[in-house]
Protein backbone atom coordinates (compact mmCIF):
# COMPACT_ATOMS: atom_id res chain seq x y z
CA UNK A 1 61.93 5.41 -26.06
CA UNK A 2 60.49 7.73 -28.33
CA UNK A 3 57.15 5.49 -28.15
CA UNK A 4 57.19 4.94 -24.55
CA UNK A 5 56.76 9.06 -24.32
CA UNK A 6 54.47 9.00 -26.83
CA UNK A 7 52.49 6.87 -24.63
CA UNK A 8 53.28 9.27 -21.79
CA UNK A 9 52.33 12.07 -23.26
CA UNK A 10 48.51 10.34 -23.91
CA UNK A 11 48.03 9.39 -20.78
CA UNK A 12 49.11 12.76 -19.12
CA UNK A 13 46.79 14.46 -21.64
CA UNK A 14 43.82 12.33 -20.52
CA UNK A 15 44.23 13.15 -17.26
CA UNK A 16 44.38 16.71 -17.96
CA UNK A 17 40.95 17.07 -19.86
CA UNK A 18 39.45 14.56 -17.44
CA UNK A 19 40.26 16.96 -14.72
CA UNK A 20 39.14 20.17 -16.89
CA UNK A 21 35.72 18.26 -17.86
CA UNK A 22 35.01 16.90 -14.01
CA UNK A 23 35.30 20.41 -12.53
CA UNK A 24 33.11 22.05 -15.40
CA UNK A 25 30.66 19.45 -16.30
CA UNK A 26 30.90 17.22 -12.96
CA UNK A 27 31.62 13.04 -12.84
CA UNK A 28 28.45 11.87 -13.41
CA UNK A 29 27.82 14.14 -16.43
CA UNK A 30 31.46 13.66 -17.99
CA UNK A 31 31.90 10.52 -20.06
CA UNK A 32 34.63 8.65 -21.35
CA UNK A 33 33.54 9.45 -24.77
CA UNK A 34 33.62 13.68 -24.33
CA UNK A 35 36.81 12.96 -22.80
CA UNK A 36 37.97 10.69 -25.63
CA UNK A 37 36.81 13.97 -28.37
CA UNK A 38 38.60 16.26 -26.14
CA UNK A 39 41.85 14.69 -25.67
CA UNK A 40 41.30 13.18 -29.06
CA UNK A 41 42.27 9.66 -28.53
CA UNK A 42 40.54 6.82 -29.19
CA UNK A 43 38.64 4.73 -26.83
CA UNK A 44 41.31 2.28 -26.16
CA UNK A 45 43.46 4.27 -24.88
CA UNK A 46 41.47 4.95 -21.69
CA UNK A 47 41.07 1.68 -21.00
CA UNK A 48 44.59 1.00 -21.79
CA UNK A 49 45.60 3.54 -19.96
CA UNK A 50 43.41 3.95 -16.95
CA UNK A 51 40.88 1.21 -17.63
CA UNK A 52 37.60 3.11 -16.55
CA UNK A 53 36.19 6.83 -15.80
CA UNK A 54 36.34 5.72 -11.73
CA UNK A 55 39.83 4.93 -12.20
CA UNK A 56 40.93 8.79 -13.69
CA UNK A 57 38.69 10.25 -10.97
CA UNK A 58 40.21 8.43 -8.12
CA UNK A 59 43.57 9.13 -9.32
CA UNK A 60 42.69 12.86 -9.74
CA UNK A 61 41.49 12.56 -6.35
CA UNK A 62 44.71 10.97 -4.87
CA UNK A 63 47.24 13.02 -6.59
CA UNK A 64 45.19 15.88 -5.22
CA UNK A 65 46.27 14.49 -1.55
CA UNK A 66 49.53 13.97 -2.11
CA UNK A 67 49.77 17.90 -3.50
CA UNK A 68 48.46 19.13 -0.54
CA UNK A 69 50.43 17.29 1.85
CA UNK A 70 53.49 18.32 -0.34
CA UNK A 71 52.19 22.12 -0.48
CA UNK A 72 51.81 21.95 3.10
CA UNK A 73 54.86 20.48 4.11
CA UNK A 74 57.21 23.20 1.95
CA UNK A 75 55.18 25.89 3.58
CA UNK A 76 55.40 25.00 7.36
CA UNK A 77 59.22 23.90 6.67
CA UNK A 78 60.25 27.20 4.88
CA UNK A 79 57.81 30.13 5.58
CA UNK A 80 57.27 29.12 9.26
CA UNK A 81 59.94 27.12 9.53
CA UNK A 82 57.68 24.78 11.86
CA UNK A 83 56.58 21.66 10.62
CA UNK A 84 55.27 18.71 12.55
CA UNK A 85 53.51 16.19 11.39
CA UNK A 86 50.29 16.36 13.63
CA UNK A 87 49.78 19.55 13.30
CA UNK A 88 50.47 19.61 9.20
CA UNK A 89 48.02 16.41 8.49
CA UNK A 90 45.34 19.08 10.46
CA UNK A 91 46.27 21.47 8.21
CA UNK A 92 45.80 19.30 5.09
CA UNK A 93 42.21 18.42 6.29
CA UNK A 94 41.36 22.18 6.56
CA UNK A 95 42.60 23.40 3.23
CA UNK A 96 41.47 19.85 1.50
CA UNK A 97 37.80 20.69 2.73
CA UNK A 98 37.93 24.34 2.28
CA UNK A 99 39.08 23.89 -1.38
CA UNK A 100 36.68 21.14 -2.53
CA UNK A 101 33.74 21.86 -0.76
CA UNK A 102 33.98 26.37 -0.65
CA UNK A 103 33.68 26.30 -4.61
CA UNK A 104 30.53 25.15 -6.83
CA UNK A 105 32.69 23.31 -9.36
CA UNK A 106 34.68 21.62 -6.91
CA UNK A 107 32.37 20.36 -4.96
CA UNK A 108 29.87 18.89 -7.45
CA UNK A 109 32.78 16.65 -8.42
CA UNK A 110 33.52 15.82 -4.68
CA UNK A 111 30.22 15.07 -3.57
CA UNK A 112 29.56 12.85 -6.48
CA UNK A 113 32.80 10.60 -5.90
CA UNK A 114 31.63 10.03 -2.50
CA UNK A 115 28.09 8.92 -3.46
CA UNK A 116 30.77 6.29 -5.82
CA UNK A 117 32.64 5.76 -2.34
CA UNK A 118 35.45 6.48 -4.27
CA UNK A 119 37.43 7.53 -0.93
CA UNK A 120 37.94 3.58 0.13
CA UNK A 121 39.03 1.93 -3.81
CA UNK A 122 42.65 1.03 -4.87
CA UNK A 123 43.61 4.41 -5.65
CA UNK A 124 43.77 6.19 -2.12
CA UNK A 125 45.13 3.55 -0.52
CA UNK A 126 47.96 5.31 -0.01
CA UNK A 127 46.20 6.89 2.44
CA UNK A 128 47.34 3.87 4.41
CA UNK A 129 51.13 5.13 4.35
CA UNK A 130 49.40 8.81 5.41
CA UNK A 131 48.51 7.26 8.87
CA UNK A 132 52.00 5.14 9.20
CA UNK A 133 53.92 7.85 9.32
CA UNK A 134 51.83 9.00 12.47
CA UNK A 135 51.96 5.69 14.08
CA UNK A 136 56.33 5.58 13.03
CA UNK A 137 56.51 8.70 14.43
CA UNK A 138 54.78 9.19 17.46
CA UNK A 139 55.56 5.19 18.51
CA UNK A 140 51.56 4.98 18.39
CA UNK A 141 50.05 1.88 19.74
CA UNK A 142 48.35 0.73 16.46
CA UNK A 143 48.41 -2.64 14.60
CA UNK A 144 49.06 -2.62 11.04
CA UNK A 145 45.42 -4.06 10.55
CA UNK A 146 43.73 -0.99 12.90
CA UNK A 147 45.66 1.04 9.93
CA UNK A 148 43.96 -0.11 8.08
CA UNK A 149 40.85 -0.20 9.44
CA UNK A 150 41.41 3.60 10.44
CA UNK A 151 41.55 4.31 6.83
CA UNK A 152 38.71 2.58 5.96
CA UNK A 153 36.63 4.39 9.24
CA UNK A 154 38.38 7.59 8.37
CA UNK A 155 37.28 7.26 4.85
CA UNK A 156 33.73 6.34 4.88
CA UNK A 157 33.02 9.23 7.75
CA UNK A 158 34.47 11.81 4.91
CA UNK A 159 32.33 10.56 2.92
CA UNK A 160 29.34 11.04 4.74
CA UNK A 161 30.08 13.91 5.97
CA UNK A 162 30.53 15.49 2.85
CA UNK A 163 27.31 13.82 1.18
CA UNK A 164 25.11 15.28 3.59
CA UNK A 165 26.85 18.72 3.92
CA UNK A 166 26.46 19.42 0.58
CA UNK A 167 22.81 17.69 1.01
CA UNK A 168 22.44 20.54 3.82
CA UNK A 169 21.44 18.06 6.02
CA UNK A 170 23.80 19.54 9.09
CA UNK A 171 23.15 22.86 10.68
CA UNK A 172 26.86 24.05 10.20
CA UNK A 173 29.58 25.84 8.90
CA UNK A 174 32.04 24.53 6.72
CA UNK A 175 34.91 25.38 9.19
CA UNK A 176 33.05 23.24 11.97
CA UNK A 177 33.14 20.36 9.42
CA UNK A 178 36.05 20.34 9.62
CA UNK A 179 37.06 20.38 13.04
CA UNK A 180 34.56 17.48 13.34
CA UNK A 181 35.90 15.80 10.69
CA UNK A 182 39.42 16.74 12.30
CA UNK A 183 38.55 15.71 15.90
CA UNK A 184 37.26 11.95 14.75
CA UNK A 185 40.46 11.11 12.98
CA UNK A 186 42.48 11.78 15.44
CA UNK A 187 40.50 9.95 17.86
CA UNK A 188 40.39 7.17 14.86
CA UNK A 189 44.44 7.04 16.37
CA UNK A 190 43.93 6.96 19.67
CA UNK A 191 44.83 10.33 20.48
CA UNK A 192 43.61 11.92 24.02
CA UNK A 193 41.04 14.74 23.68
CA UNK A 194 43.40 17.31 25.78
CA UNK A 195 45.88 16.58 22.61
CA UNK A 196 43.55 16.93 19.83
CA UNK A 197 42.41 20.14 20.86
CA UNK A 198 46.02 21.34 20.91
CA UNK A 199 46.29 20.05 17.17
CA UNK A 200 42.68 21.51 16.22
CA UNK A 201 43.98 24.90 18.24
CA UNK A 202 47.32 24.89 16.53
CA UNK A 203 46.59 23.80 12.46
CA UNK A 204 43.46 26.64 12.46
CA UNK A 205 45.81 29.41 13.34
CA UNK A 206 48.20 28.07 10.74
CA UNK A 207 45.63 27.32 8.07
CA UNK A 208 43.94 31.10 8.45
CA UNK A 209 47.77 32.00 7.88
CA UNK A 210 47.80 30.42 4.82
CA UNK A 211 46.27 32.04 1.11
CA UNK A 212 45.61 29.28 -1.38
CA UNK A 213 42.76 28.86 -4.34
CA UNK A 214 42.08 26.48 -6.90
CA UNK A 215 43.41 27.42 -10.09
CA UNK A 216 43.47 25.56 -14.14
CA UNK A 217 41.85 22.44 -12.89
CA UNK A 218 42.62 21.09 -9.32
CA UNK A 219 46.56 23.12 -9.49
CA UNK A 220 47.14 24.49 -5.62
CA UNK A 221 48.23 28.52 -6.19
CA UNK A 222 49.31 30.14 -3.16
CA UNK A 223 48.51 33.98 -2.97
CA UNK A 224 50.99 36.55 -1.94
């Protein structure tokens, strides 16, 4: 037992620095030897542990979803006692974006995962379940194969999108990223466009309702 949280313990610890060093330092410039001397652990125990740099980023990444869906979620259910699903995925997209891509740090180490296409490997594929629970509950006419291929579409548009935004290749804001971003996913499910600009409508008024920053590494603090 007392091993087994040992080993815990390491592992939680390399994930830590790994997300301290990828917001100050970046991906690309963070190796798995600076994050070895910082967590001081040997070699091995990345590899044992995580078995490459790409896997501790796209786990960073993921666990980073599932936050803000969970964030999201308590807030609509208990400050506005209004949560629906459609509307809170929206939501997600808008602080998601907002966070990663409206600070320096953040976004270095988001636009450099996408150049990986880090967005369509093993680790976000719970993404997949994301877009189930749409099709479950709104009795959506999609195959489990166009899930999948929704995730996949969904996925490589994000990362474009944010590649070239941070490129400045598009004439826009980072809000109407967004909304484009928001716009093709739902039309990824099939959705009419009368209903996604309801959704768009609804999850910007709740998002601008809504005061939360980055804080110690990739941790969601909501302001009062």
């Amino acid at each position: 037992m007392a091993q087994y949280k040992k080993g815990m313990d390491t592992k939680h610890k390399i994930l830590f620095v790994s997300k301290k060093l990828f917001v100050e330092n970046g991906y690309t410039d963070t190796s798995c030897k600076k994050i070895c001397e910082e967590a001081d652990v040997n070699l091995g125990l990345i590899h044992y542990h995580y078995k490459s740099k790409k896997n501790i980023a796209s786990t960073i990444y993921g666990y980073f979803l599932i936050e803000v869906k969970e964030f999201v979620k308590r807030i609509m259910s208990e400050e506005f006692n209004n949560y629906e699903l459609k509307y809170a995925t929206a939501v997600e997209n808008w602080i998601f974006l907002n966070l990663l891509l409206g600070d320096e740090r953040y976004r270095r180490f988001y636009y450099e995962i996408c150049k990986e296409n880090f967005l369509v490997d093993e680790n976000t594929k719970i993404v997949e379940f994301f877009y189930k629970l749409h099709v479950n509950t709104y009795n959506l006419n999609i195959t489990p194969n166009e899930v999948k291929l929704i995730r996949v579409a969904n996925a490589s548009l994000t990362t474009g999108l944010v590649s070239k935004y941070v490129e400045n290749y598009f004439n826009m804001t980072l809000n109407e990223l967004c909304e484009y971003k928001i716009r093709n996913m739902y039309r990824f499910m099939k959705l009419k466009e009368d209903q996604i600009d309801d959704i768009v409508h609804v999850s910007y008024d709740t998002y601008k309702k809504i005061d939360v920053k980055l804080t110690d590494y990739f941790k969601l603090t909501q302001e009062s």
